[in-house]
N, C-alpha and C. Protein backbone atom coordinates (compact mmCIF):
# COMPACT_ATOMS: atom_id res chain seq x y z
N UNK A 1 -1.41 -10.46 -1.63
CA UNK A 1 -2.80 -10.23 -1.28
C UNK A 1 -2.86 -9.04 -0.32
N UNK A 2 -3.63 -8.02 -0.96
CA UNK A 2 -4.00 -6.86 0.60
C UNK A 2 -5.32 -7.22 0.98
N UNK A 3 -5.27 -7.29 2.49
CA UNK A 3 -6.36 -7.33 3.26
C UNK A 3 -6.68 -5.88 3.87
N UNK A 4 -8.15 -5.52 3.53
CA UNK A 4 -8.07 -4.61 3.72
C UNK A 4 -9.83 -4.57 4.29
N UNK A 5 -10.14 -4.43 5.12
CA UNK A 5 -11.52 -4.38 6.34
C UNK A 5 -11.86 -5.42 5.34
N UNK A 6 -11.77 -6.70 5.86
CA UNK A 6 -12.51 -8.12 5.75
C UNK A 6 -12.76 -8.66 4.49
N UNK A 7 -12.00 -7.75 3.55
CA UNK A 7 -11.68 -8.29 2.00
C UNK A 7 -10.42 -8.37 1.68
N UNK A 8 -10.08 -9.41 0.54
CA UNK A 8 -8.97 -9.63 0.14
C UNK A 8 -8.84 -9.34 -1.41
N UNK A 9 -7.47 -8.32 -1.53
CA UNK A 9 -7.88 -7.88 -2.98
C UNK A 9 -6.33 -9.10 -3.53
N UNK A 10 -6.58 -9.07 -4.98
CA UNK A 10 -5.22 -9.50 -5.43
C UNK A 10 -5.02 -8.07 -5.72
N UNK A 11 -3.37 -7.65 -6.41
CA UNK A 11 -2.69 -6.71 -6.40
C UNK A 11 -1.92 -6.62 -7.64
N UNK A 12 -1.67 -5.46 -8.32
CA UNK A 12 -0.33 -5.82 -9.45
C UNK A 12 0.00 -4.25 -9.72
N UNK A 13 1.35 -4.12 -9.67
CA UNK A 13 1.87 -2.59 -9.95
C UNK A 13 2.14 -2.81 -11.55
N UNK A 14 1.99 -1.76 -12.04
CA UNK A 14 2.46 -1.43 -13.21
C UNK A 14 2.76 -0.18 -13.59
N UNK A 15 3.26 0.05 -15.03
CA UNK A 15 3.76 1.52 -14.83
C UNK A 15 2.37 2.23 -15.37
N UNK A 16 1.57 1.08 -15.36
CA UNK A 16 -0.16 2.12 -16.05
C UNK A 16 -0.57 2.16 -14.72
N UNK A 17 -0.52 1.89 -14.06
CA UNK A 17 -0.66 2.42 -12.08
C UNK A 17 -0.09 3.27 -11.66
N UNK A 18 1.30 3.18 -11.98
CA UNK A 18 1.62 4.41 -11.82
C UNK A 18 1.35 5.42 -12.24
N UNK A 19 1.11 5.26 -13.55
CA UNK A 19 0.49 6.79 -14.34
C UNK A 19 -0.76 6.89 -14.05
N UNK A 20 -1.71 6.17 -13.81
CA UNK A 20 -3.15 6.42 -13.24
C UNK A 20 -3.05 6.93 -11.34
N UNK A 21 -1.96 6.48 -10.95
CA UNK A 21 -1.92 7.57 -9.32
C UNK A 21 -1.17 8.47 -9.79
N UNK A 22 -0.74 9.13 -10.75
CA UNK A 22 0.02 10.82 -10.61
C UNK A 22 -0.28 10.94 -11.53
N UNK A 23 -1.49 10.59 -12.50
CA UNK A 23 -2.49 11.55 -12.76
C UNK A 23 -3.61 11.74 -11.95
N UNK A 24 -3.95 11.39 -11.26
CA UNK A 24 -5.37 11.64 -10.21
C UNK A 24 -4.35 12.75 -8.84
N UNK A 25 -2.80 12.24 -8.38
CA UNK A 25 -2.00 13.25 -7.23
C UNK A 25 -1.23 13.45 -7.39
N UNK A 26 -0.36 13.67 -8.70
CA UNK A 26 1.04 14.44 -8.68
C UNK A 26 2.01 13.82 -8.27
N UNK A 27 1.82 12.61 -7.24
CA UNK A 27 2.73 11.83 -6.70
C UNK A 27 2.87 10.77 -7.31
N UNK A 28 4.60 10.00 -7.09
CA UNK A 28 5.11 8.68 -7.79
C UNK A 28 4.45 7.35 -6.64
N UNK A 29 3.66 7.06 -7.12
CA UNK A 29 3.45 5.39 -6.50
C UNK A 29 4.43 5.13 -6.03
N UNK A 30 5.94 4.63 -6.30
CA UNK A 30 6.53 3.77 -6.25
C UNK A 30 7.46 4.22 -4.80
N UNK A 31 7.76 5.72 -5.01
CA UNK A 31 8.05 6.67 -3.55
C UNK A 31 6.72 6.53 -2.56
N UNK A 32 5.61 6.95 -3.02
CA UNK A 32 4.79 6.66 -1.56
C UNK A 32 5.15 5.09 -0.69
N UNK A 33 5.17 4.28 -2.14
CA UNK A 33 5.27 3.03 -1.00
C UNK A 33 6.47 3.00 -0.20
N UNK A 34 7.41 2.83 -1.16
CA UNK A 34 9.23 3.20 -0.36
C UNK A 34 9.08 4.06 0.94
N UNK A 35 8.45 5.13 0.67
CA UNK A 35 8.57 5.98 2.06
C UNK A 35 7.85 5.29 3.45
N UNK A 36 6.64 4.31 3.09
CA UNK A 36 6.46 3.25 3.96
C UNK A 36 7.55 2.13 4.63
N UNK A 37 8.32 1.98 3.60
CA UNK A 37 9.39 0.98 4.18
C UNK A 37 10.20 1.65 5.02
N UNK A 38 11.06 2.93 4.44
CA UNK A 38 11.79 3.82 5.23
C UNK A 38 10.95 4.02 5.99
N UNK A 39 10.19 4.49 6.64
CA UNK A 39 9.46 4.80 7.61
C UNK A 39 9.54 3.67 8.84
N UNK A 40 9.49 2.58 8.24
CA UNK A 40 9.37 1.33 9.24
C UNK A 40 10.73 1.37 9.95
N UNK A 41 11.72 1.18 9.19
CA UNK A 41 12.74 1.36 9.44
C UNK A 41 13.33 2.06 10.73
N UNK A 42 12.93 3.42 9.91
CA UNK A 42 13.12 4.52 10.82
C UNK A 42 12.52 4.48 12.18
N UNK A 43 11.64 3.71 12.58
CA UNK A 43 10.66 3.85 13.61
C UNK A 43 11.20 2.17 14.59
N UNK A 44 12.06 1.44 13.93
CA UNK A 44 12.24 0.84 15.17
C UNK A 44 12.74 1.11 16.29
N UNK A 45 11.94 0.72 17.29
CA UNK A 45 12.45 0.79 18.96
C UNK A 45 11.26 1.65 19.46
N UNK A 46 10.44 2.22 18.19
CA UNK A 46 9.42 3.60 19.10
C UNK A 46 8.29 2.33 19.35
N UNK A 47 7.47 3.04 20.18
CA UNK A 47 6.32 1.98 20.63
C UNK A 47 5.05 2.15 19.50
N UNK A 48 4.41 1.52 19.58
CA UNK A 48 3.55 0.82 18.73
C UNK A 48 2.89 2.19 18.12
N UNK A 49 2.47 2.85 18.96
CA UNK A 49 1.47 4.14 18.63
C UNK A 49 2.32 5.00 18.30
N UNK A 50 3.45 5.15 18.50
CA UNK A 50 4.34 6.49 17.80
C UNK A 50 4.36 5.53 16.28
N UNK A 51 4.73 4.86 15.82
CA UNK A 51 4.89 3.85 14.76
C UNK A 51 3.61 4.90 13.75
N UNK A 52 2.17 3.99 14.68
CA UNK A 52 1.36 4.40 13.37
C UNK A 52 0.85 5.59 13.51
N UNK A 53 0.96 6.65 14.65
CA UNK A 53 1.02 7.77 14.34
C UNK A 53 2.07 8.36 13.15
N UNK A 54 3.48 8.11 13.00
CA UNK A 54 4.52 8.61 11.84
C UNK A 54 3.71 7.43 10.56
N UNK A 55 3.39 6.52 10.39
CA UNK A 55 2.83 6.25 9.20
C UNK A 55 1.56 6.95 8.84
N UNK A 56 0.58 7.09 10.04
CA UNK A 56 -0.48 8.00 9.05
C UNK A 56 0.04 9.14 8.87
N UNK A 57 1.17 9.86 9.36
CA UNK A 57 1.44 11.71 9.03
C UNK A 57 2.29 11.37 7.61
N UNK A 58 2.51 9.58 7.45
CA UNK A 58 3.38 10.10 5.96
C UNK A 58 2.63 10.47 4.52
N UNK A 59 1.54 10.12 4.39
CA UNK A 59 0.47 10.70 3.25
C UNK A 59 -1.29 10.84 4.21
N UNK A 60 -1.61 11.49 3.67
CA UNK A 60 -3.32 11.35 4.22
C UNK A 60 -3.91 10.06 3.27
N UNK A 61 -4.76 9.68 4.39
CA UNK A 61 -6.00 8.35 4.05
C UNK A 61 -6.23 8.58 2.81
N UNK A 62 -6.58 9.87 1.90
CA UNK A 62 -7.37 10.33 0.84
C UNK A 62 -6.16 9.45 -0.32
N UNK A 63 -4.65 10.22 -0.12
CA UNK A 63 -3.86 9.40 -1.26
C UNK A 63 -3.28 8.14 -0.69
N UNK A 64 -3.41 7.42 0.16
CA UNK A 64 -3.37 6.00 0.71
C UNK A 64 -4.62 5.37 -0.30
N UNK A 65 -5.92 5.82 -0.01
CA UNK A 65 -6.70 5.10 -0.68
C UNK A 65 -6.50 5.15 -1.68
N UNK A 66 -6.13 5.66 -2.96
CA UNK A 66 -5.33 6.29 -3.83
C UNK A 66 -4.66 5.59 -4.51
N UNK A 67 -3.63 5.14 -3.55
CA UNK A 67 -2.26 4.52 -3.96
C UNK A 67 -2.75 2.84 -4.10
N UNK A 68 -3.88 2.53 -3.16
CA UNK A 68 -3.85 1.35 -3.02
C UNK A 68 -5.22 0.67 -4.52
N UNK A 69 -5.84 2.06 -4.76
CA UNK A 69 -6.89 1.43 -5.41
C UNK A 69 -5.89 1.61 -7.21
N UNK A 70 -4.98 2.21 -7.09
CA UNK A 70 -4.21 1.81 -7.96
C UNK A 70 -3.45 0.36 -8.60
N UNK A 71 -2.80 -0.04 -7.55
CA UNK A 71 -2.46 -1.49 -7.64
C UNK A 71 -3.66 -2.48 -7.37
N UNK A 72 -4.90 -2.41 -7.01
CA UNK A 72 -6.01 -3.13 -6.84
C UNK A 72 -7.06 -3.36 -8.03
N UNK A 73 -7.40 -2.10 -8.47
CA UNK A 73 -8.35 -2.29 -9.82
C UNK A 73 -7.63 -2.82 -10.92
N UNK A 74 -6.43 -3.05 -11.24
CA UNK A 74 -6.16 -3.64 -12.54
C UNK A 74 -6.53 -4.94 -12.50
N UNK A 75 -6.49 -5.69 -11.66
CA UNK A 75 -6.96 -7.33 -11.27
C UNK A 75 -8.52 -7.16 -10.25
N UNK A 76 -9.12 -6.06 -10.61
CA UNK A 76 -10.39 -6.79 -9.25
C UNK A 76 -11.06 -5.45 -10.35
N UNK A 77 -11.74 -5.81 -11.48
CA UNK A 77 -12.61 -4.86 -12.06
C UNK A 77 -13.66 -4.30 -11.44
N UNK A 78 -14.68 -4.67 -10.40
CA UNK A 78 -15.70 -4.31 -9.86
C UNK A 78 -15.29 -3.21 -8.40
N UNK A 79 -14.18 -3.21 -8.57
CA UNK A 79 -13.49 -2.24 -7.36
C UNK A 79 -13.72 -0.78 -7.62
N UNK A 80 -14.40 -0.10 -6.90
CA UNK A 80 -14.11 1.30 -7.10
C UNK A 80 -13.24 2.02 -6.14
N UNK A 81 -13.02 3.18 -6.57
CA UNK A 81 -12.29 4.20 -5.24
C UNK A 81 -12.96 4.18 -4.10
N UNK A 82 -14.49 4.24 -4.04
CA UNK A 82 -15.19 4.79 -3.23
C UNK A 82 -15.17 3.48 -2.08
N UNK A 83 -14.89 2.21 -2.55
CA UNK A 83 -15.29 1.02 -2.32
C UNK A 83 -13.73 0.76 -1.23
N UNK A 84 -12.70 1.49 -1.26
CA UNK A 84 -11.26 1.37 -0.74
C UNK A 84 -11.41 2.34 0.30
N UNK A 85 -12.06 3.89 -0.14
CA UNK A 85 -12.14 4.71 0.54
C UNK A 85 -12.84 4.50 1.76
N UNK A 86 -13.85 4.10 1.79
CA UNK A 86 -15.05 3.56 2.74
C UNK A 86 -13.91 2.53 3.59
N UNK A 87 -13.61 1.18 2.99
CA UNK A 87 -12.26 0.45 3.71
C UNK A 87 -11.53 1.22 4.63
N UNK A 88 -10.68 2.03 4.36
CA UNK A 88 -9.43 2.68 4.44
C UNK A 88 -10.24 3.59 6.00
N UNK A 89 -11.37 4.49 6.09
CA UNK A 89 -12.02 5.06 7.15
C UNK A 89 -12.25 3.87 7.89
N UNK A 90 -13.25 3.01 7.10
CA UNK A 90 -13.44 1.75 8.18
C UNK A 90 -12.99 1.46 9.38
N UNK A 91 -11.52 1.01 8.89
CA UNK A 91 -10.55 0.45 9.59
C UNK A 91 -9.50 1.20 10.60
N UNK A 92 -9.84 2.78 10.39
CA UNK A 92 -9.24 3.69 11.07
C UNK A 92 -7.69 3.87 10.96
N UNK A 93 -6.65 4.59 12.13
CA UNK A 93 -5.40 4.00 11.89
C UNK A 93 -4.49 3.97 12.99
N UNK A 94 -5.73 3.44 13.70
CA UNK A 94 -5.03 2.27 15.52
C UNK A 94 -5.05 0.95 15.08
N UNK A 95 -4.55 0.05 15.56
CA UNK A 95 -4.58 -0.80 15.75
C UNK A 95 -5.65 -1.66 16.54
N UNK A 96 -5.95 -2.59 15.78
CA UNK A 96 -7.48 -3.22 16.69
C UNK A 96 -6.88 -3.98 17.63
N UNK A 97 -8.09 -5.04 18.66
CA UNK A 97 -7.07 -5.77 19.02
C UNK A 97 -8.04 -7.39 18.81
N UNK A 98 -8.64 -7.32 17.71
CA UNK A 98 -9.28 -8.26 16.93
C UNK A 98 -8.02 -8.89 16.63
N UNK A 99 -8.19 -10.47 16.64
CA UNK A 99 -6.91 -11.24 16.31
C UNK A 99 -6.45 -11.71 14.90
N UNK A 100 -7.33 -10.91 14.08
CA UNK A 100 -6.90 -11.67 12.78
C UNK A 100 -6.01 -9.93 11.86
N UNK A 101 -5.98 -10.24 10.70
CA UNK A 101 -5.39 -9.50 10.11
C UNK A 101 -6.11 -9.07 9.00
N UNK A 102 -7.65 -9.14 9.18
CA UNK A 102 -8.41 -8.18 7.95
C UNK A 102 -8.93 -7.17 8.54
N UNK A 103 -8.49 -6.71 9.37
CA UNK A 103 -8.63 -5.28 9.98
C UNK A 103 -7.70 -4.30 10.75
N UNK A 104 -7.24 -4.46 9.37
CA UNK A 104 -5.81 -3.85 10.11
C UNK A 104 -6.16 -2.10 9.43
N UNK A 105 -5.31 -0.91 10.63
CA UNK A 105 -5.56 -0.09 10.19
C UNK A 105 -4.61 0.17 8.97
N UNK A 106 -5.68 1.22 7.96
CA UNK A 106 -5.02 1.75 7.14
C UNK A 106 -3.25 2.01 6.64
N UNK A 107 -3.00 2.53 7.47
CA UNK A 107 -0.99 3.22 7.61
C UNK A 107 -0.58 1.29 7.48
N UNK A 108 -0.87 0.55 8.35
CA UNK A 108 -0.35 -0.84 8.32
C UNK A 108 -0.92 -1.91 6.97
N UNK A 109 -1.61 -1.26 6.85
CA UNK A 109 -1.94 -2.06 5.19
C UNK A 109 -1.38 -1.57 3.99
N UNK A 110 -0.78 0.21 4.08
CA UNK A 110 0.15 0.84 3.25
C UNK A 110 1.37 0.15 3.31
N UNK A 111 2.40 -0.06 4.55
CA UNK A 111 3.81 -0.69 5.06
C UNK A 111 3.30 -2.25 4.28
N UNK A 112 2.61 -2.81 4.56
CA UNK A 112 2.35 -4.41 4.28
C UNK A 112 2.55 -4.40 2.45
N UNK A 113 1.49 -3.58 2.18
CA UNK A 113 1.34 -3.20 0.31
C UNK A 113 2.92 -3.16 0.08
N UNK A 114 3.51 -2.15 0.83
CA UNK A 114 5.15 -1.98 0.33
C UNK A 114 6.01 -2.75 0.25
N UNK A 115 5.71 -3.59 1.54
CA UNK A 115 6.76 -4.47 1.42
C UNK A 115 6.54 -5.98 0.65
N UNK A 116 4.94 -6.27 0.09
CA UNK A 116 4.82 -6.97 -0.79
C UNK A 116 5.54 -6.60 -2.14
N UNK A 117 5.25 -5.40 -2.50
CA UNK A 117 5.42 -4.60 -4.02
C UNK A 117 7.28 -4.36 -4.22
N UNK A 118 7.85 -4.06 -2.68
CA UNK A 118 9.49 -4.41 -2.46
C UNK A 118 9.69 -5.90 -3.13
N UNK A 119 9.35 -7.10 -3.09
CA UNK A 119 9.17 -8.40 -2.61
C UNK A 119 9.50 -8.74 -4.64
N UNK A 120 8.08 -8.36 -4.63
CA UNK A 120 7.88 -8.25 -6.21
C UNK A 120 8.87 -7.57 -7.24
N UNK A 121 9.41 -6.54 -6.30
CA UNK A 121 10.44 -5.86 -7.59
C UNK A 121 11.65 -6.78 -7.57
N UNK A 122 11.91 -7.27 -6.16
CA UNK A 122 13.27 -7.90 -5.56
C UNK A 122 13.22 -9.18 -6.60
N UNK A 123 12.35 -9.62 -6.22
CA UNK A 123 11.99 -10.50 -7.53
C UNK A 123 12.05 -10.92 -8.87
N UNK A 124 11.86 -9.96 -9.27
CA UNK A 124 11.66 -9.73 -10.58
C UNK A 124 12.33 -9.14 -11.30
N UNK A 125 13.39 -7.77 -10.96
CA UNK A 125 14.81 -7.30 -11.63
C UNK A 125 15.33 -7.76 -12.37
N UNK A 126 15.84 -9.38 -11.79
CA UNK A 126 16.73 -9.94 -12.14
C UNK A 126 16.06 -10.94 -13.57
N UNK A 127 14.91 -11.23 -13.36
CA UNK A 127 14.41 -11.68 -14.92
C UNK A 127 14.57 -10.59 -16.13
N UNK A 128 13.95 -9.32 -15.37
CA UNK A 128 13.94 -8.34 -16.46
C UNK A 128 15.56 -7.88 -16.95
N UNK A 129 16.40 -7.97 -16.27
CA UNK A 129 17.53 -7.49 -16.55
C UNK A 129 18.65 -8.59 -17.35
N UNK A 130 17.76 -10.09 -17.06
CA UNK A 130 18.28 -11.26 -17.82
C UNK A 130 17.58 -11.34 -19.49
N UNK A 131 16.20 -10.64 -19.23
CA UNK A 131 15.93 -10.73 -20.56
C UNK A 131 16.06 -9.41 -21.40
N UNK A 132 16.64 -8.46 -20.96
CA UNK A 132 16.94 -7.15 -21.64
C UNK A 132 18.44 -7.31 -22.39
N UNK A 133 19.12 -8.16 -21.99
CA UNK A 133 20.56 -8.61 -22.15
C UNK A 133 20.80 -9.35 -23.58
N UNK A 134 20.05 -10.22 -23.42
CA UNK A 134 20.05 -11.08 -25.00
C UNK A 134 19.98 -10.19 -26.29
């Protein structure tokens, strides 16, 4: 589930997601998200605001919203870009200090997306590679 300013989308990557984000930016879905994980990575020990300062410098809001309304519209038909985009400004990319987690900024709902969509591949390999075998 991404939460994203006080909605909850369901989610699903595919490789028609992928080809619908690098045809709209040239870029691979599957690297933008990865570069979220590396990024996390890379950033332990810095304090909170160096964190999501290096996550928003790793793509702009424009292909964040992008990336995310990719894996979102295949399961939520009434979703538009404009409808993520609006989200994605909403929510800015500080950290609130509202206690829940549907307002989280932008850069932290990219890392979260990744490491769901990590979760999902980790997952799932091993079926696909059990049923490619037979």
């Amino acid at each position: 589930m991404i939460k994203l300013c006080y909605k909850e989308y369901d989610w699903k990557i595919s490789n028609g997601a992928c080809k619908s984000f690098f045809d709209k930016t040239g870029l691979d879905l599957q690297t933008v998200f990865a570069d979220y994980i590396e990024a996390s990575i890379d950033t332990v020990g810095k304090s909170l605001i160096s964190r999501m300062q290096i996550f928003s410098r790793l793509y702009s809001r424009d292909v964040a919203s992008k990336a995310l309304f990719a894996i979102i519209k295949p399961v939520n038909d009434g979703v538009s870009l404009s409808e993520i985009e609006d989200a994605t400004y909403r929510v800015s990319w500080q950290i609130s200090d509202r206690p829940d987690d549907l307002s989280e900024p932008w850069p932290l709902v990219m890392l979260n997306a990744s490491l769901q969509i990590n979760d999902y591949f980790n997952a799932n390999i091993p079926k696909k590679k059990a049923d490619t075998s037979e």
